[in-house]
Protein backbone atom coordinates (compact mmCIF):
# COMPACT_ATOMS: atom_id res chain seq x y z
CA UNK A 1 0.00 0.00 0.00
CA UNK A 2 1.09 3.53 -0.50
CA UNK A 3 0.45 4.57 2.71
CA UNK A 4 -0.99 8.14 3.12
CA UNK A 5 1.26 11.06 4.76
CA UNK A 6 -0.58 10.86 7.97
CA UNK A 7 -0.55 7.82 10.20
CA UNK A 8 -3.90 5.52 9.77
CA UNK A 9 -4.79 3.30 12.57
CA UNK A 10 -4.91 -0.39 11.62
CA UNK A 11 -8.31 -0.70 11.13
CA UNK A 12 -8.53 2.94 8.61
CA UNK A 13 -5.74 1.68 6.67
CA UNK A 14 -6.76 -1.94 6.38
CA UNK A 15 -10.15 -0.25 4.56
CA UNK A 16 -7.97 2.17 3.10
CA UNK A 17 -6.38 -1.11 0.97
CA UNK A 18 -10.08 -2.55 0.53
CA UNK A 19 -11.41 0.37 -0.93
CA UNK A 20 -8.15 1.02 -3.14
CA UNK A 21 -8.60 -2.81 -4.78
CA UNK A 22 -12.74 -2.02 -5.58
CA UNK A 23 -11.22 1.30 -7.04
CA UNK A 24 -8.13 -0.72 -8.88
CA UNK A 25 -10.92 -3.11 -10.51
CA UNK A 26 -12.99 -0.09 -11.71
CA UNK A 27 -10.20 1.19 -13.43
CA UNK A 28 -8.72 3.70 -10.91
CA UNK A 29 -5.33 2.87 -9.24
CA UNK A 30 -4.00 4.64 -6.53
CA UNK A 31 -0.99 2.65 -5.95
CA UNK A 32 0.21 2.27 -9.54
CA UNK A 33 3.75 4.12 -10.11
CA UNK A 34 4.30 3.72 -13.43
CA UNK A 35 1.75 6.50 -14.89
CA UNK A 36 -1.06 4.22 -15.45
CA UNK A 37 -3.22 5.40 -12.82
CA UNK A 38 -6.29 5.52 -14.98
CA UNK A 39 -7.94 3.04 -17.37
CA UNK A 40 -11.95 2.03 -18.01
CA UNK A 41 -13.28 -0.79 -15.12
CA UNK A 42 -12.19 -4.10 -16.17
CA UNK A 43 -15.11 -6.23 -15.86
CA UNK A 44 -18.32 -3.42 -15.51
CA UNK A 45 -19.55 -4.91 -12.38
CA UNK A 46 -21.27 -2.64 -10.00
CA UNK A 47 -19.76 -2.31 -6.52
CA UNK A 48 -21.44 -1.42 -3.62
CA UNK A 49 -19.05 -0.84 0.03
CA UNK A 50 -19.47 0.70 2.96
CA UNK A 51 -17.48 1.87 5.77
CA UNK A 52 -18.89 2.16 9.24
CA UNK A 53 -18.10 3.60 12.37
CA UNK A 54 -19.31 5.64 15.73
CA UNK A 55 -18.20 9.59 16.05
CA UNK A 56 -14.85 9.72 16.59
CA UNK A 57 -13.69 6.55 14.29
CA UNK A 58 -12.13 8.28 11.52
CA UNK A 59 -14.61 7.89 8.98
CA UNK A 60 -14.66 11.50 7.61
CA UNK A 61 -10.68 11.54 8.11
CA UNK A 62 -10.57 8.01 6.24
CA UNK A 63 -12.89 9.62 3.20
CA UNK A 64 -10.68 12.78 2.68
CA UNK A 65 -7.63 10.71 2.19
CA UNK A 66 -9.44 8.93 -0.36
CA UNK A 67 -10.40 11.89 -2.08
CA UNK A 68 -7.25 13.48 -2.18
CA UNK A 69 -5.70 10.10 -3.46
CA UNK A 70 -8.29 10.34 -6.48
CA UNK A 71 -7.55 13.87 -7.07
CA UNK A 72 -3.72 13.32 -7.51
CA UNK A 73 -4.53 10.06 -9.58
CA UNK A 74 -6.36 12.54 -12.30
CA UNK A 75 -9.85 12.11 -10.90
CA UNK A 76 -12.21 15.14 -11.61
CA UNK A 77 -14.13 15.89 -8.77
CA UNK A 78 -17.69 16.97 -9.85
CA UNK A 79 -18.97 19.07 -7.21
CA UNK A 80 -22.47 19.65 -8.61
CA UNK A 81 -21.95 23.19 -9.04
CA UNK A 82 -20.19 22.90 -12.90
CA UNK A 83 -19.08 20.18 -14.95
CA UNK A 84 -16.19 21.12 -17.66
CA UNK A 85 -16.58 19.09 -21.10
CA UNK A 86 -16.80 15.97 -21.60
CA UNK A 87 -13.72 13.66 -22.40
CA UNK A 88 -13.83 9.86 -23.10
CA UNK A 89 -11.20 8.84 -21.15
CA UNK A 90 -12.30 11.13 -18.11
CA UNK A 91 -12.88 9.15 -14.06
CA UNK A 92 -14.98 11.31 -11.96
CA UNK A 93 -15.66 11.66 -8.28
CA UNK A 94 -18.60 12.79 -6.27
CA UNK A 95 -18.69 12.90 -2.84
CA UNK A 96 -22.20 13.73 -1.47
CA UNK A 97 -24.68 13.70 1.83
CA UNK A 98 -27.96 13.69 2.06
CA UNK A 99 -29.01 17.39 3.66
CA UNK A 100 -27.00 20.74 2.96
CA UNK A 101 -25.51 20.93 6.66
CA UNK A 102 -24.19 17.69 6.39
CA UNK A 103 -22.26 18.17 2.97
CA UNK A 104 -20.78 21.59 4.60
CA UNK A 105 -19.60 20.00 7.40
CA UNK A 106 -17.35 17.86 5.14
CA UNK A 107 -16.11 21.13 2.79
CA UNK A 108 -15.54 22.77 6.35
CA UNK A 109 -12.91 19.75 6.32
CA UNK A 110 -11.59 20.94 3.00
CA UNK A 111 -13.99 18.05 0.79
CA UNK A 112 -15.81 19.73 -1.99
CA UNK A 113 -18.81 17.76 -0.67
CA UNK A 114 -22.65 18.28 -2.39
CA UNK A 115 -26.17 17.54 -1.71
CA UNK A 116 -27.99 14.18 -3.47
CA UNK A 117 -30.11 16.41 -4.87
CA UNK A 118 -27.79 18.55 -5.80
CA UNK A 119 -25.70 16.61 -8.33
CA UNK A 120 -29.42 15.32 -9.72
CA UNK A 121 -29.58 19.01 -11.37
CA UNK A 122 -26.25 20.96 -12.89
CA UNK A 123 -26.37 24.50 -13.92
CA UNK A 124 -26.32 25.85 -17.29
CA UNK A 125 -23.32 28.43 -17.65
CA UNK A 126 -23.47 31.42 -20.00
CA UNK A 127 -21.15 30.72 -22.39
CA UNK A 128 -18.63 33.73 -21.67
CA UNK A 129 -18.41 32.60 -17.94
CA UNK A 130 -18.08 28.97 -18.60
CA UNK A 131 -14.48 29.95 -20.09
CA UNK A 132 -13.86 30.83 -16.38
CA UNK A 133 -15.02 27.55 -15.21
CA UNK A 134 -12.98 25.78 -17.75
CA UNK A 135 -10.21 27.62 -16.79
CA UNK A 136 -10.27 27.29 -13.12
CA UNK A 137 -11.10 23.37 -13.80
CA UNK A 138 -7.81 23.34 -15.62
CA UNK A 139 -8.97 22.39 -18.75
CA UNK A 140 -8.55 25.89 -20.59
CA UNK A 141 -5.95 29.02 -20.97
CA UNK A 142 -6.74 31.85 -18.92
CA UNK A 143 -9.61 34.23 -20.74
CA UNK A 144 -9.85 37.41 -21.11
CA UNK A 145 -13.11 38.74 -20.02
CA UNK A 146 -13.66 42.62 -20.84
CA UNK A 147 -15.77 43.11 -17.43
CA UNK A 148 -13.50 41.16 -15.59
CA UNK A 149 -9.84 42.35 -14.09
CA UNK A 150 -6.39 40.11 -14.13
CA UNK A 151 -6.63 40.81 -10.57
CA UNK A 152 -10.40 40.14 -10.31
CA UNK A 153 -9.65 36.46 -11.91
CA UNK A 154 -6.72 35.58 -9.51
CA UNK A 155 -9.27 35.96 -6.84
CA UNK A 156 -11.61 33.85 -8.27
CA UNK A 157 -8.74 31.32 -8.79
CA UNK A 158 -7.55 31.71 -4.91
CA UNK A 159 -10.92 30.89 -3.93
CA UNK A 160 -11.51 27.85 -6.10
CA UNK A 161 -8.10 26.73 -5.17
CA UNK A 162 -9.13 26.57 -1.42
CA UNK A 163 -12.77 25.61 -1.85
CA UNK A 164 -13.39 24.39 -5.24
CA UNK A 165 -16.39 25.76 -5.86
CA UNK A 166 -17.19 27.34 -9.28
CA UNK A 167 -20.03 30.12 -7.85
CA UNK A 168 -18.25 31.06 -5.14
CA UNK A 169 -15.05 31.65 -7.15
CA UNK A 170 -16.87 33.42 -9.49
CA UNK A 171 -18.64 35.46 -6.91
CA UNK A 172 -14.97 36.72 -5.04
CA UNK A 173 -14.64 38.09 -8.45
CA UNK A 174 -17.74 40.65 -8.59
CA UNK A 175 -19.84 38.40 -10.16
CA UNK A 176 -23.51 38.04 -8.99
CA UNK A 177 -25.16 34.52 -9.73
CA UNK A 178 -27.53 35.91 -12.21
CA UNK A 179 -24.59 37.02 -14.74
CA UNK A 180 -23.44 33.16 -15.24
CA UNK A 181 -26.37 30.80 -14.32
CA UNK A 182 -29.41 30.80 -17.31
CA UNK A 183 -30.80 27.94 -15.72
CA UNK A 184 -30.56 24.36 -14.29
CA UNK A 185 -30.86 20.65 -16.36
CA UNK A 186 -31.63 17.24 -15.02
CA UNK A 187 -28.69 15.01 -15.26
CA UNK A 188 -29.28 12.54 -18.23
CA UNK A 189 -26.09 10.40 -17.73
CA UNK A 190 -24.66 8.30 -14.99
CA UNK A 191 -21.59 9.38 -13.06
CA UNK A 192 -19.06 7.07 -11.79
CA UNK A 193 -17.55 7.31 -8.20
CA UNK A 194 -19.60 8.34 -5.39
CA UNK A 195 -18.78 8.87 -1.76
CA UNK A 196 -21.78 9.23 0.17
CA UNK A 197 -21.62 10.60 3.58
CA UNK A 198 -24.26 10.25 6.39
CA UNK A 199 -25.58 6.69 4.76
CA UNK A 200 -27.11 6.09 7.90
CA UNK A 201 -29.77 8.81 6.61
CA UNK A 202 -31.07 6.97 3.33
CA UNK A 203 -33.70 4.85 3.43
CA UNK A 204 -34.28 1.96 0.18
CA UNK A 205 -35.31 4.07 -2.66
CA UNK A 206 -32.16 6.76 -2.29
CA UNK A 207 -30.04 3.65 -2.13
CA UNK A 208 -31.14 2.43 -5.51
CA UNK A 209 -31.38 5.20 -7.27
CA UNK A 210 -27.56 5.84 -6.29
CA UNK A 211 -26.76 2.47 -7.40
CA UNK A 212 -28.73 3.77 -10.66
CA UNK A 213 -26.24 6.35 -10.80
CA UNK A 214 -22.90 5.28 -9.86
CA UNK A 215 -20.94 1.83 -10.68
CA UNK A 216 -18.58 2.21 -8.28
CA UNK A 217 -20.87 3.31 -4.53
CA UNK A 218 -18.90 3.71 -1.08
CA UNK A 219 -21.03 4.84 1.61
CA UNK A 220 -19.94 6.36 5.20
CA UNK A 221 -22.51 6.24 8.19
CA UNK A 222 -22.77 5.53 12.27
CA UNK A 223 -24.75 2.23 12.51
CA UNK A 224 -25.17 4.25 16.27
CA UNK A 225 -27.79 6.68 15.01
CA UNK A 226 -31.50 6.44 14.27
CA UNK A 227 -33.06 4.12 11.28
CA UNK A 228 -34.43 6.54 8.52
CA UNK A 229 -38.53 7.08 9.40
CA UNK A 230 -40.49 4.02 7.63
CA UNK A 231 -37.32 1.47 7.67
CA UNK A 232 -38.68 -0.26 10.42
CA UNK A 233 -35.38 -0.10 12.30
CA UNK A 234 -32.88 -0.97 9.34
CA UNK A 235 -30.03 0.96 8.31
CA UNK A 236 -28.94 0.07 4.53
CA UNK A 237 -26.05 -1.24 6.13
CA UNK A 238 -28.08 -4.18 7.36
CA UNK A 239 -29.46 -5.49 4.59
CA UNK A 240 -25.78 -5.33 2.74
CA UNK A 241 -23.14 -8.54 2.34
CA UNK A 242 -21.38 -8.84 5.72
CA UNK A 243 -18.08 -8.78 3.34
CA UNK A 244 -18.75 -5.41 1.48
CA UNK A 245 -19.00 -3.59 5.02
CA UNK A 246 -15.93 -2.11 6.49
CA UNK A 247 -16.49 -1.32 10.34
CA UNK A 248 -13.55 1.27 11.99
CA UNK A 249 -13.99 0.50 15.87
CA UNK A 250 -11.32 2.25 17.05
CA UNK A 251 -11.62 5.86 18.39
CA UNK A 252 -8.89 8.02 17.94
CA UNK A 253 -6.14 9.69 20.40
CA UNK A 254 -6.52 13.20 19.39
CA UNK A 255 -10.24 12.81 20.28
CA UNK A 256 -10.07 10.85 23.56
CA UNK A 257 -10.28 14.09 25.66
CA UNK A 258 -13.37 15.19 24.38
CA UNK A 259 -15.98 14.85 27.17
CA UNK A 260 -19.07 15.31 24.49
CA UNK A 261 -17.33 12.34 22.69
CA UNK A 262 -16.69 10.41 26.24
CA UNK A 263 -20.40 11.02 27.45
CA UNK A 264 -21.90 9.47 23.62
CA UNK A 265 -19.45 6.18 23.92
CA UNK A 266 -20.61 5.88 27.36
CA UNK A 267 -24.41 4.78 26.05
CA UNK A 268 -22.35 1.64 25.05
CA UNK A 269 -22.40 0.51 28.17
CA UNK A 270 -25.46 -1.73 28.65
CA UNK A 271 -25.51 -1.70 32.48
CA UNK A 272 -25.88 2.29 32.23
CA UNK A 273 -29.76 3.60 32.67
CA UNK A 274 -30.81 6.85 32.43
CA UNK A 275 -30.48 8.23 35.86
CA UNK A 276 -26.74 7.12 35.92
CA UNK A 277 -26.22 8.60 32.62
CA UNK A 278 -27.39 11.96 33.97
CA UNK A 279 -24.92 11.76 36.86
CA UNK A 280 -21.84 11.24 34.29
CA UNK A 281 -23.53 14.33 32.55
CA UNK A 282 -23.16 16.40 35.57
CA UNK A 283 -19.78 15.34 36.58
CA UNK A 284 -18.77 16.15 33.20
CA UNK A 285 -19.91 19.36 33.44
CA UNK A 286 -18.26 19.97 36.60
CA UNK A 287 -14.78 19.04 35.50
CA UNK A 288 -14.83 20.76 31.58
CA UNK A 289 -16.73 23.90 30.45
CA UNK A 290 -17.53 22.09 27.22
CA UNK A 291 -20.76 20.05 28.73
CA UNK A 292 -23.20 22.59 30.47
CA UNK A 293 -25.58 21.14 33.34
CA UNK A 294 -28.44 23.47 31.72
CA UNK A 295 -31.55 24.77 34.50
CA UNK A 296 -33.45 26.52 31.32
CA UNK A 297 -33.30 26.41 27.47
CA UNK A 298 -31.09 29.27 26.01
CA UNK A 299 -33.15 31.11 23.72
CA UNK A 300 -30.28 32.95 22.42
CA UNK A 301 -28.91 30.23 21.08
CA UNK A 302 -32.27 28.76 19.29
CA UNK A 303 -32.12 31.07 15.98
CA UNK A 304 -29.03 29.45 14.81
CA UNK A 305 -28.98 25.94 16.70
CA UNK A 306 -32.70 24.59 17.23
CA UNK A 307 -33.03 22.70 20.64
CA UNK A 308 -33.01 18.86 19.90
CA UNK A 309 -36.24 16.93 21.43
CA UNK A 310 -37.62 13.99 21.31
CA UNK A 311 -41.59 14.41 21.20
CA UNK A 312 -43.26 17.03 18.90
CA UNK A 313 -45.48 18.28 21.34
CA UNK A 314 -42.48 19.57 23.18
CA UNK A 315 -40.78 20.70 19.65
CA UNK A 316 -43.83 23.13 19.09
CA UNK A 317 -44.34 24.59 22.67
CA UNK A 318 -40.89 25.58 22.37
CA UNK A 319 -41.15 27.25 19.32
CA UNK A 320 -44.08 29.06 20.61
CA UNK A 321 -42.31 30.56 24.00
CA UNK A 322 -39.25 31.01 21.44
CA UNK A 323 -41.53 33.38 19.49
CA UNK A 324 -43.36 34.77 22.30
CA UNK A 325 -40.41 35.62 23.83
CA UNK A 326 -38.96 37.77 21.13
CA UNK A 327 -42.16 39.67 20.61
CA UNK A 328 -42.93 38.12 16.85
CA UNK A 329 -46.88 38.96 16.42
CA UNK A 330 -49.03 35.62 15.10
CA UNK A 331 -49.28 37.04 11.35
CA UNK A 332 -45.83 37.53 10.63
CA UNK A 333 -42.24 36.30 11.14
CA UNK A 334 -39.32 38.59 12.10
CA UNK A 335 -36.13 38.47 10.40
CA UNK A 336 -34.20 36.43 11.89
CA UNK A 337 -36.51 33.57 12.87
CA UNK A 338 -35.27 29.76 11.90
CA UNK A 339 -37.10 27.73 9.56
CA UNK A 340 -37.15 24.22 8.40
CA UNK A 341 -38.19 23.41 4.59
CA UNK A 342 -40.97 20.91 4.62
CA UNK A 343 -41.15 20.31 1.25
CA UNK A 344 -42.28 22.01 -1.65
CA UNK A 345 -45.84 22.27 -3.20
CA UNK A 346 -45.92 23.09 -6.69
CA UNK A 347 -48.00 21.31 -9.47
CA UNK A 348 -46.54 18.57 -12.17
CA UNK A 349 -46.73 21.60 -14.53
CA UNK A 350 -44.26 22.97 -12.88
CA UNK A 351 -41.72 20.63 -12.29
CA UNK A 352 -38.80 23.29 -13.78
CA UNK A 353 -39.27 25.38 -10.64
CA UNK A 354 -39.57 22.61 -8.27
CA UNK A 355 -36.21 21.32 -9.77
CA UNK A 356 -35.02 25.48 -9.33
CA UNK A 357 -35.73 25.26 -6.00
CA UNK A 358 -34.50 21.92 -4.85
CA UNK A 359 -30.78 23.15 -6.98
CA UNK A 360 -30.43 25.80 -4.33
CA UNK A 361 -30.93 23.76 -1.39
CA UNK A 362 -34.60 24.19 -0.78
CA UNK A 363 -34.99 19.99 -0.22
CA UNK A 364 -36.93 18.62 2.63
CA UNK A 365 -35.46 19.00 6.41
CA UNK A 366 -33.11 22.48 4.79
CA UNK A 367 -32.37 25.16 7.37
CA UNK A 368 -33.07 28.14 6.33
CA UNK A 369 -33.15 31.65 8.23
CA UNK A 370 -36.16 34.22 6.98
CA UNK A 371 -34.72 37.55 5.80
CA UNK A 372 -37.88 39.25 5.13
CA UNK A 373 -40.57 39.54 3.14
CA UNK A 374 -39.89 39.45 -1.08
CA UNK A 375 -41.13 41.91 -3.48
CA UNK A 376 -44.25 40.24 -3.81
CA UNK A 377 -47.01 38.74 -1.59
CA UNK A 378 -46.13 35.37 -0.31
CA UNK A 379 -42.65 35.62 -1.38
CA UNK A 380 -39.87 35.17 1.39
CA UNK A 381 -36.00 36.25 1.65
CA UNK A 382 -34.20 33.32 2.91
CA UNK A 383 -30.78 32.40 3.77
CA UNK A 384 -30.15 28.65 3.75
CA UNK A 385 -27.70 27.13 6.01
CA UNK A 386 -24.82 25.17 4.66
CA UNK A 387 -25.50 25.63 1.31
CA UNK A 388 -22.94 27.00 -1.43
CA UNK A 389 -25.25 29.92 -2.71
CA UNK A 390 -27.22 30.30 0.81
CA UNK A 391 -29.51 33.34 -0.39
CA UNK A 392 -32.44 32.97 -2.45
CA UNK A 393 -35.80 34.50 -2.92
CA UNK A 394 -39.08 31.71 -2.65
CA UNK A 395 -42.51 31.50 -2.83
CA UNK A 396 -43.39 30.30 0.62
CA UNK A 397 -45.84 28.77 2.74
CA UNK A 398 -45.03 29.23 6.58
CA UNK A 399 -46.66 26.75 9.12
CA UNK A 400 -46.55 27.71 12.71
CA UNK A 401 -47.85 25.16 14.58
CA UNK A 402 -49.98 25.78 18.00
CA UNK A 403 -50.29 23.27 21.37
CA UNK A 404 -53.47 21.55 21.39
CA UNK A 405 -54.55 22.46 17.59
CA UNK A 406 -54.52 19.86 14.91
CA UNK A 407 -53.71 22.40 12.33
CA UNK A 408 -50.90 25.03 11.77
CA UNK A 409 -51.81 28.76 11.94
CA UNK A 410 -50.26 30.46 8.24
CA UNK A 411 -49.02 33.88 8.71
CA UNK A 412 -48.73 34.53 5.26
CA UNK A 413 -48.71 32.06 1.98
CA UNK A 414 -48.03 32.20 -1.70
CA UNK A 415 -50.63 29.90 -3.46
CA UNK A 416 -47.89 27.11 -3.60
CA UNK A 417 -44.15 27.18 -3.37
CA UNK A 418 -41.50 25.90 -0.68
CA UNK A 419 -43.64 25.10 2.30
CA UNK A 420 -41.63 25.61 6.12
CA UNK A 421 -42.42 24.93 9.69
CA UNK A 422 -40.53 27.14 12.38
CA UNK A 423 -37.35 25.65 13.35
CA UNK A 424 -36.37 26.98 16.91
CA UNK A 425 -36.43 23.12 18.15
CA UNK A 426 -36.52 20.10 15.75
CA UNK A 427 -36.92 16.46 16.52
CA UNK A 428 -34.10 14.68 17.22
CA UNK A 429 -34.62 12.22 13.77
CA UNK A 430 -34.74 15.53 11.81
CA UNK A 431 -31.09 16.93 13.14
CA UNK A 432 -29.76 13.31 11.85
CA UNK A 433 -26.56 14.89 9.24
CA UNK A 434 -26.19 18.21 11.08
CA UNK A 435 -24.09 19.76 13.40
CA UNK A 436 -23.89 22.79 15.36
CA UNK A 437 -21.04 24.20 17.53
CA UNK A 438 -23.53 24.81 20.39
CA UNK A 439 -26.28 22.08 21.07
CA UNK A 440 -28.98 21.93 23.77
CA UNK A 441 -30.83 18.88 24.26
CA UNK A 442 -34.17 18.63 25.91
CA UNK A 443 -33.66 16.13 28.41
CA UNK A 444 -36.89 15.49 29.90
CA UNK A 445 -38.14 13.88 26.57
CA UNK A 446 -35.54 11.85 27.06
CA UNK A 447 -36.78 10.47 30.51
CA UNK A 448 -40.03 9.91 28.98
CA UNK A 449 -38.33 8.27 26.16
CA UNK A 450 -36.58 5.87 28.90
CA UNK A 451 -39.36 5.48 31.01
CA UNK A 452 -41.47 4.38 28.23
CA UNK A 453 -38.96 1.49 27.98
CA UNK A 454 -38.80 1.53 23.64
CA UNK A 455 -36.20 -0.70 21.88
CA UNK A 456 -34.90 0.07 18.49
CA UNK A 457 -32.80 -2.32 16.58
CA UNK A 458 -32.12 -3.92 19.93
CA UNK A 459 -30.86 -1.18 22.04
CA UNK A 460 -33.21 1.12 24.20
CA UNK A 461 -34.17 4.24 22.50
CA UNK A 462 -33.12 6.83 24.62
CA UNK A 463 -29.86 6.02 23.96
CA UNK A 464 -29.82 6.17 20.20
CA UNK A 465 -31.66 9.38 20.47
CA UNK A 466 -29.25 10.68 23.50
CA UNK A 467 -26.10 9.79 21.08
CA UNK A 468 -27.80 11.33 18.21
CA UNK A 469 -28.55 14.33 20.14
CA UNK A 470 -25.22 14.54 21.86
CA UNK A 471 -23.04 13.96 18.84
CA UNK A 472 -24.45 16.94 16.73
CA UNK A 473 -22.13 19.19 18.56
CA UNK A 474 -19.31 20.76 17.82
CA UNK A 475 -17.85 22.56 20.56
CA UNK A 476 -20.44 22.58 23.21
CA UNK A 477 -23.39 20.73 24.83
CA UNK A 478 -26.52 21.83 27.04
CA UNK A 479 -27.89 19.29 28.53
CA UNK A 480 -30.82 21.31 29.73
CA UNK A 481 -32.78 19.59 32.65
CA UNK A 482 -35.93 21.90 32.89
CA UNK A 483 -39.08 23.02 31.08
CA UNK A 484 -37.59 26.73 30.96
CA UNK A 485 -36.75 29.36 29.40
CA UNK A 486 -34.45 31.90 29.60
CA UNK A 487 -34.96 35.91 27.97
CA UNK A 488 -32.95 36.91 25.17
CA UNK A 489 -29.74 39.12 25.38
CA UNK A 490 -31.06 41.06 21.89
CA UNK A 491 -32.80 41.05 19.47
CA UNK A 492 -32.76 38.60 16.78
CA UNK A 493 -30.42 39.29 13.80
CA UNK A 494 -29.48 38.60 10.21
CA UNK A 495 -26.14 40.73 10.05
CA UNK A 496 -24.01 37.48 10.82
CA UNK A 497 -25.35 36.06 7.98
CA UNK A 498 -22.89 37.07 4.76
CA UNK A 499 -24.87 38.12 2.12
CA UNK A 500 -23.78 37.41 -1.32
CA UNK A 501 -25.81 38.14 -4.48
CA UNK A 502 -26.76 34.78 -6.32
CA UNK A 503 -29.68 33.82 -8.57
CA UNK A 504 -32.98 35.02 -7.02
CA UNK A 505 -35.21 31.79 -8.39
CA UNK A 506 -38.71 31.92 -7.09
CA UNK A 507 -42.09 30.58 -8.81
CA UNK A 508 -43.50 33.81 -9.58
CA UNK A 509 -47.82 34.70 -8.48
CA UNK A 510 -48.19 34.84 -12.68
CA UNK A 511 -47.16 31.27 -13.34
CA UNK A 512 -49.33 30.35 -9.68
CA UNK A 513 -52.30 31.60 -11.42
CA UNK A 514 -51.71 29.61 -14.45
């Protein structure tokens, strides 16, 4: 094996060599020093791996080396945001997840990491801006572009160069969205190498229609966290080959002093129950300021982290003492309030803008932050979290759902459009993929979880929701112990948020009517 620069346990590098023989037989070797990385697959099979592993286990570290072995074997990432021509001998990589905060959680990590849905539809360049793309790609001479400086264009190239991304390079250069993008296409031809992080999130049909659309499939995921909603309990890791799954079991040194890490391994244990669990919680706490023994819910921190629960009754009384809180009258939302996309309602006619929408991250379970009201009635300003080009302008439907009534008051629709519920708390099944650098977690639901005495997949539920909960943060974890909350400091804002001009792509009240 060529073994990477850094030092792989033993059980990261012996998948390291597995997954470098599936890529050798598909046509891509990373060990070969003669030249000859790069030839067509050798017998067309489809191969399907994965590679599994609790938080800590080097799975994201383990898929970055891969990717960077590809990329100095010749492989062209395709990111989802441009793809340069197309050459016959060309190998491609994709390396995706299935929500928008997941996938920039891995380019945080320096992977040029994209939605599913996102690599489903590619924008169409103008043709004067794709010689930009080309170029930065390295597959064409430097243009010359009369609106566009020498110096303007080395800043585009310093930013693709550290983030690969094709808009945003474009956009360090004075570009706004709308000058390059005329549209978005449904991929009509299969790819060829994915990477697919967060596995643990798909449910049957995803998994199919990847297989659909790459030969050669590796998919990362914690068997630790919740089953998708309707899998009955099953991860697709359960249902594959014991031989094509790869499990890393050790947890690394450089991790091994982080108590939010220590406290989610603990739930191993089978002999620990809830009450004892809470005690190592509030030792932790005692000895490291990075686990907080919370009396009350920190509203503060609710506009850009939602509070994890487990029940949805709790989920919306939160959201409605968040929003009481802050002042936010029932018929309108403030700037500044959290949403989460629910889906999007538009008819068959048009599927175009439903495809629009979905490009620019507006896909089921998609954080988004409301800006303001649009030009038009119904119309929202939204900032969506993680994604690539966050700002957009939607037609929306807004759901704000009461205690004790069956259905959602609307302070303010477009006929049809992206549809969101208020996302100050979310279920813990619906922050599955995320992460946050501050994360409180409702623990009473919790108790009722544990006292309800629920099994899933053979371990009690309360602890595959607790390490759910506990291992989407970053930096810092509330563990908040009572129905409270606190006031805010100020009020809420939208100035951390960079703006950016991009593509304003919105189903429009003329095309509602139609």
């Amino acid at each position: 094996m060529t073994v990477p620069a850094l030092q792989f346990s033993d059980d990261q590098a012996a998948a390291y060599d597995r997954i470098s023989d599936i890529l050798r037989a598909a046509g891509v070797d990373l060990q070969e020093e003669d030249g000859d990385l790069l030839r067509p697959p050798e017998d067309g099979r489809r191969r399907v791996v994965a590679v599994t592993g609790k938080a800590g286990s080097g799975k994201t570290l383990l898929l970055s080396q891969l990717y960077k072995a590809l990329e100095a074997a010749g492989v062209e990432v395709v990111s989802g945001d441009y793809e340069g021509k197309k050459r016959k001998e060309r190998r491609t990589l994709a390396i995706l997840a299935p929500t928008n905060k997941a996938a920039s959680v891995l380019r945080m990590r320096g992977v040029p990491a994209t939605t599913i849905h996102r690599i489903l539809y590619t924008p169409v360049y103008d043709p004067e801006y794709e010689k930009i793309a080309e170029w930065l790609a390295g597959n064409g001479d430097k243009p010359d572009i009369e609106e566009l400086t020498d110096e303007a264009l080395e800043r585009a190239k310093a930013f693709y160069e550290l983030h690969k991304s094709i808009p945003g390079a474009l956009a360090a250069a004075g570009l706004r969205g709308s000058d390059f993008i005329t549209g978005w296409k449904r991929r009509d031809e299969p790819l060829d190498i994915g990477f697919i992080d967060e596995s643990s999130m798909l449910d049957d049909k995803q998994v199919e229609d990847l297989k659909e659309i790459f030969p050669t499939l590796v998919l990362f995921g914690d068997p630790a966290q919740l089953a998708p909603v309707g899998q009955s309990g099953q991860m697709v890791f359960d249902t594959m080959p014991p031989q094509a799954v790869m499990n890393l079991s050790r947890i690394h040194r450089q991790q091994a002093d982080n108590p939010i890490l220590d406290l989610a391994h603990a739930l191993a244990d089978p002999q620990i129950g809830f009450e004892d669990f809470e005690r190592m919680v509030e030792d932790s706490a005692k000895r490291d300021d990075r686990v907080v023994w919370g009396q009350r819910v920190e509203v503060d921190l609710m506009a850009r982290s939602p509070v994890l629960v487990w029940r949805n009754a709790t989920r919306i009384r939160l959201i409605n003492a968040f929003r009481s809180v802050y002042g936010a009258p029932e018929d309108e939302l403030l700037s500044g309030e959290p949403l989460i996309c629910d889906g999007i309602e538009l008819p068959l006619k048009h599927r175009k803008k439903r495809l629009d929408l979905e490009a620019r991250g507006l896909i089921k379970g998609a954080q988004v932050v409301f800006l303001g009201k649009g030009r038009k009635p119904g119309f929202s300003r939204l900032h969506v979290m993680g994604a690539e080009d966050p700002q957009v302008s939607a037609a929306s439907i807004v759901k704000i759902e009461k205690p004790d009534e069956e259905e959602p008051f609307i302070p303010f629709a477009a006929r049809m459009g992206a549809v969101f519920l208020h996302g100050a708390a979310v279920t813990i099944h619906k922050a599955q993929g995320s992460q946050w650098q501050n994360v409180q977690v409702f623990a009473p639901d919790l108790y009722a979880a544990a006292r309800m005495g629920r099994v899933e997949a053979g371990q009690p539920l309360w602890k595959r929701l607790a390490y759910v909960a506990i291992t989407r943060a970053e930096e810092r974890l509330y563990w908040v112990v009572r129905p409270r909350l606190s006031k805010p400091s100020e009020p809420l804002r939208i100035d951390d948020l960079k703006a950016k001009a991009t593509p304003t792509l919105t189903l429009t009240q003329e095309e509602s009517a139609s």
